[in-house]
Protein backbone atom coordinates (compact mmCIF):
# COMPACT_ATOMS: atom_id res chain seq x y z
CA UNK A 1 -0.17 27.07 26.54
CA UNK A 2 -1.08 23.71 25.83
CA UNK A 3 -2.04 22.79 22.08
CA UNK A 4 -4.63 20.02 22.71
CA UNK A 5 -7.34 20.62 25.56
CA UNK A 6 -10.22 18.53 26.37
CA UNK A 7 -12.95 20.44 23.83
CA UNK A 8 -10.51 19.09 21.22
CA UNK A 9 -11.01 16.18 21.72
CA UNK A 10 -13.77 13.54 20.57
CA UNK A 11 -15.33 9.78 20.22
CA UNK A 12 -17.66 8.88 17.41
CA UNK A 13 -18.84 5.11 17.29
CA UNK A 14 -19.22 5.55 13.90
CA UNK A 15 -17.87 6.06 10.34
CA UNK A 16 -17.93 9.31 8.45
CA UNK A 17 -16.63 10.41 4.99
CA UNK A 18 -13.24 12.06 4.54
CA UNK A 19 -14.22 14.90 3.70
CA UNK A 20 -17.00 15.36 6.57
CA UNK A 21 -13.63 14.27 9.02
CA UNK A 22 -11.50 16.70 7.79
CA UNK A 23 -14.40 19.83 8.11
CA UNK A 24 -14.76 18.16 11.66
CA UNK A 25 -11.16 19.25 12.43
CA UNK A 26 -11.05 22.25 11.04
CA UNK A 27 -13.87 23.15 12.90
CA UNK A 28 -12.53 22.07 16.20
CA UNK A 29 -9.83 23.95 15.50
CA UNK A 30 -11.39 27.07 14.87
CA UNK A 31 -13.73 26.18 17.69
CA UNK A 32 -9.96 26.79 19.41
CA UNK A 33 -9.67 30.43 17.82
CA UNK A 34 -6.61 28.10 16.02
CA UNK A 35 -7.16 28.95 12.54
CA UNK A 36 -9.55 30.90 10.16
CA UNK A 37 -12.55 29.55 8.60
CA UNK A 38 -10.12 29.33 5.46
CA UNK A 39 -8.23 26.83 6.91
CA UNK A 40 -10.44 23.84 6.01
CA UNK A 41 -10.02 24.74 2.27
CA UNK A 42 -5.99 24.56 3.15
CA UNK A 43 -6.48 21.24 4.50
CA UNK A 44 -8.21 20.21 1.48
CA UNK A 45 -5.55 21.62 -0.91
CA UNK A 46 -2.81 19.45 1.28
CA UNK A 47 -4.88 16.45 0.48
CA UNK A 48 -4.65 16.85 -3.14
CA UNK A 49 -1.49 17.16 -3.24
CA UNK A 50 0.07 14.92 -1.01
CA UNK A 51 -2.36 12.26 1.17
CA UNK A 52 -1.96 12.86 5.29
CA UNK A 53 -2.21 9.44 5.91
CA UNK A 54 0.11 8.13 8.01
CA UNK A 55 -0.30 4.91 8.64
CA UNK A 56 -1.52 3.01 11.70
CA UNK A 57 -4.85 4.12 11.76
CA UNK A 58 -3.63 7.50 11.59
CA UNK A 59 -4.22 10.74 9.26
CA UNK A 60 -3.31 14.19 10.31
CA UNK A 61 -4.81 16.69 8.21
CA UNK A 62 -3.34 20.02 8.07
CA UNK A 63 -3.03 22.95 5.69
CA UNK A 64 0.01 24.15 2.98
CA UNK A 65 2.66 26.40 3.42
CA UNK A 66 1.01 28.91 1.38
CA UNK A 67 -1.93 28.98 3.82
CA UNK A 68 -0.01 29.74 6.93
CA UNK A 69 -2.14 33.10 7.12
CA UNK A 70 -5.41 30.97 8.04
CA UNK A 71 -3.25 29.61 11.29
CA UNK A 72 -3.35 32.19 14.61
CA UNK A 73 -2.31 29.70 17.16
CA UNK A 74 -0.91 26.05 17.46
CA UNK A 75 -3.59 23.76 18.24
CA UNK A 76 -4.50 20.10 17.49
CA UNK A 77 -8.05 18.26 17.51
CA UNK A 78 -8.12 14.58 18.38
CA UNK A 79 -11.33 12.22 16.50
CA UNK A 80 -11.52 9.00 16.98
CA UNK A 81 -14.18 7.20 15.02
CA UNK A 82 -14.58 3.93 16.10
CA UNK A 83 -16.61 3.11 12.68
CA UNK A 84 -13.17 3.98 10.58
CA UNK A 85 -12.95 6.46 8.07
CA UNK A 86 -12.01 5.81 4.48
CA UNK A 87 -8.67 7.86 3.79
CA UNK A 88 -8.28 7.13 -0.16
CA UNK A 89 -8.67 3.36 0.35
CA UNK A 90 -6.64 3.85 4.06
CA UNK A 91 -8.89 2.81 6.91
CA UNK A 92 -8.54 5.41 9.49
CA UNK A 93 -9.48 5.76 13.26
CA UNK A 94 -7.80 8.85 14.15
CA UNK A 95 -7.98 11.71 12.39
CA UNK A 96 -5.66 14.47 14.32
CA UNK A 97 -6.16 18.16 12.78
CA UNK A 98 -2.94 20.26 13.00
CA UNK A 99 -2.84 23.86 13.03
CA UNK A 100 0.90 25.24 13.74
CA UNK A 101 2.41 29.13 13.86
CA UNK A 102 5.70 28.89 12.60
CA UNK A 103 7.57 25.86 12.65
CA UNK A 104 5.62 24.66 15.61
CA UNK A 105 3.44 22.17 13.52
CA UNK A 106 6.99 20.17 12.54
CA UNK A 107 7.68 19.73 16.36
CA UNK A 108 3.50 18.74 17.04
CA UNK A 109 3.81 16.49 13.97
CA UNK A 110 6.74 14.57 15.24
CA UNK A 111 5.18 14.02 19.05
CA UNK A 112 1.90 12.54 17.55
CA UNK A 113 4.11 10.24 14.97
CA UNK A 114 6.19 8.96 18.07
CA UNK A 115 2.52 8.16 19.81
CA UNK A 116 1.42 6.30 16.95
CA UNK A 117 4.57 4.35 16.21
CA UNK A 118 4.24 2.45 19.29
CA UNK A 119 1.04 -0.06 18.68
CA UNK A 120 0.60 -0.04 22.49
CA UNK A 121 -0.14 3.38 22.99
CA UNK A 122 -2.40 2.75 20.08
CA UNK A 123 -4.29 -0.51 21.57
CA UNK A 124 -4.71 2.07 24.52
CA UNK A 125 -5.58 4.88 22.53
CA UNK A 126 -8.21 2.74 20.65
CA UNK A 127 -9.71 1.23 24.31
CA UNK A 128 -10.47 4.65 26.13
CA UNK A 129 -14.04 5.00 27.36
CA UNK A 130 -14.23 8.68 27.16
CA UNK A 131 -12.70 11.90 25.97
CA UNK A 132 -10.80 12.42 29.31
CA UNK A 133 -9.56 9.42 29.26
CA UNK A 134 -7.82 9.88 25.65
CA UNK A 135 -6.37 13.33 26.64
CA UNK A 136 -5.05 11.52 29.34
CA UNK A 137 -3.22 8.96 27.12
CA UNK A 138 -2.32 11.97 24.62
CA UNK A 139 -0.64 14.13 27.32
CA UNK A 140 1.09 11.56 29.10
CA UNK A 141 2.92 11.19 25.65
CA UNK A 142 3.85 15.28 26.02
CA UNK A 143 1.46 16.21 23.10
């Protein structure tokens, strides 16, 4: 079973709050049947603790260990907001929500940081029209 499918995945030509970006993931994911309705409060407590930016227009939101109970299946969800998205002072364009049983999240976590370590892939992943075209981009990467 694939983690990311095309309902995960979305374009927004504008800007939103953190906050409303991270609810947007959670809620994709448990669109999925991913993770709990809890799981948006994990994400939150991840955030205060330690921020999920990544660098290179990248965040990936995702709860703490001691929420693992809110996660049913390994899933991601894929934003882009074209407007940016003010991570604590980070501008952000991606915002990838991870949800992973197990150990599986260290394994998604390290796929989507090889993606976004290469500015190419980024330049493309910034260019695509339409959702298809980004799950395109993000499963030709083996996400």
């Amino acid at each position: 079973m694939s983690v990311l499918n095309l309902g995960q995945i979305r374009i927004h030509s504008g800007s939103v709050a953190k906050d409303d970006a991270m609810a947007e993931a959670a809620g994709i994911l448990q669109d999925a049947g991913a993770v709990t309705g809890a799981y948006l409060d994990a994400m939150r407590q991840r955030e205060q603790t330690v921020s999920t930016y990544m660098g290179n227009l990248l965040a990936i939101p995702h709860g703490t260990n001691e929420t693992k109970d809110a996660i049913l299946a390994s899933a991601l969800s894929f934003v882009r907001y074209d407007g940016g998205v003010d991570w604590d002072g980070e501008k952000v364009t991606f915002v990838v929500g991870i949800a992973g049983k197990g150990d599986e999240h260290l394994e998604i976590l390290s796929q989507i940081a090889i993606l976004f370590s290469d500015e190419d892939e980024v330049e493309n992943l910034k260019r695509a029209q339409t959702p298809e075209e980004l799950y395109r981009l993000v499963s030709a990467a083996g996400v």
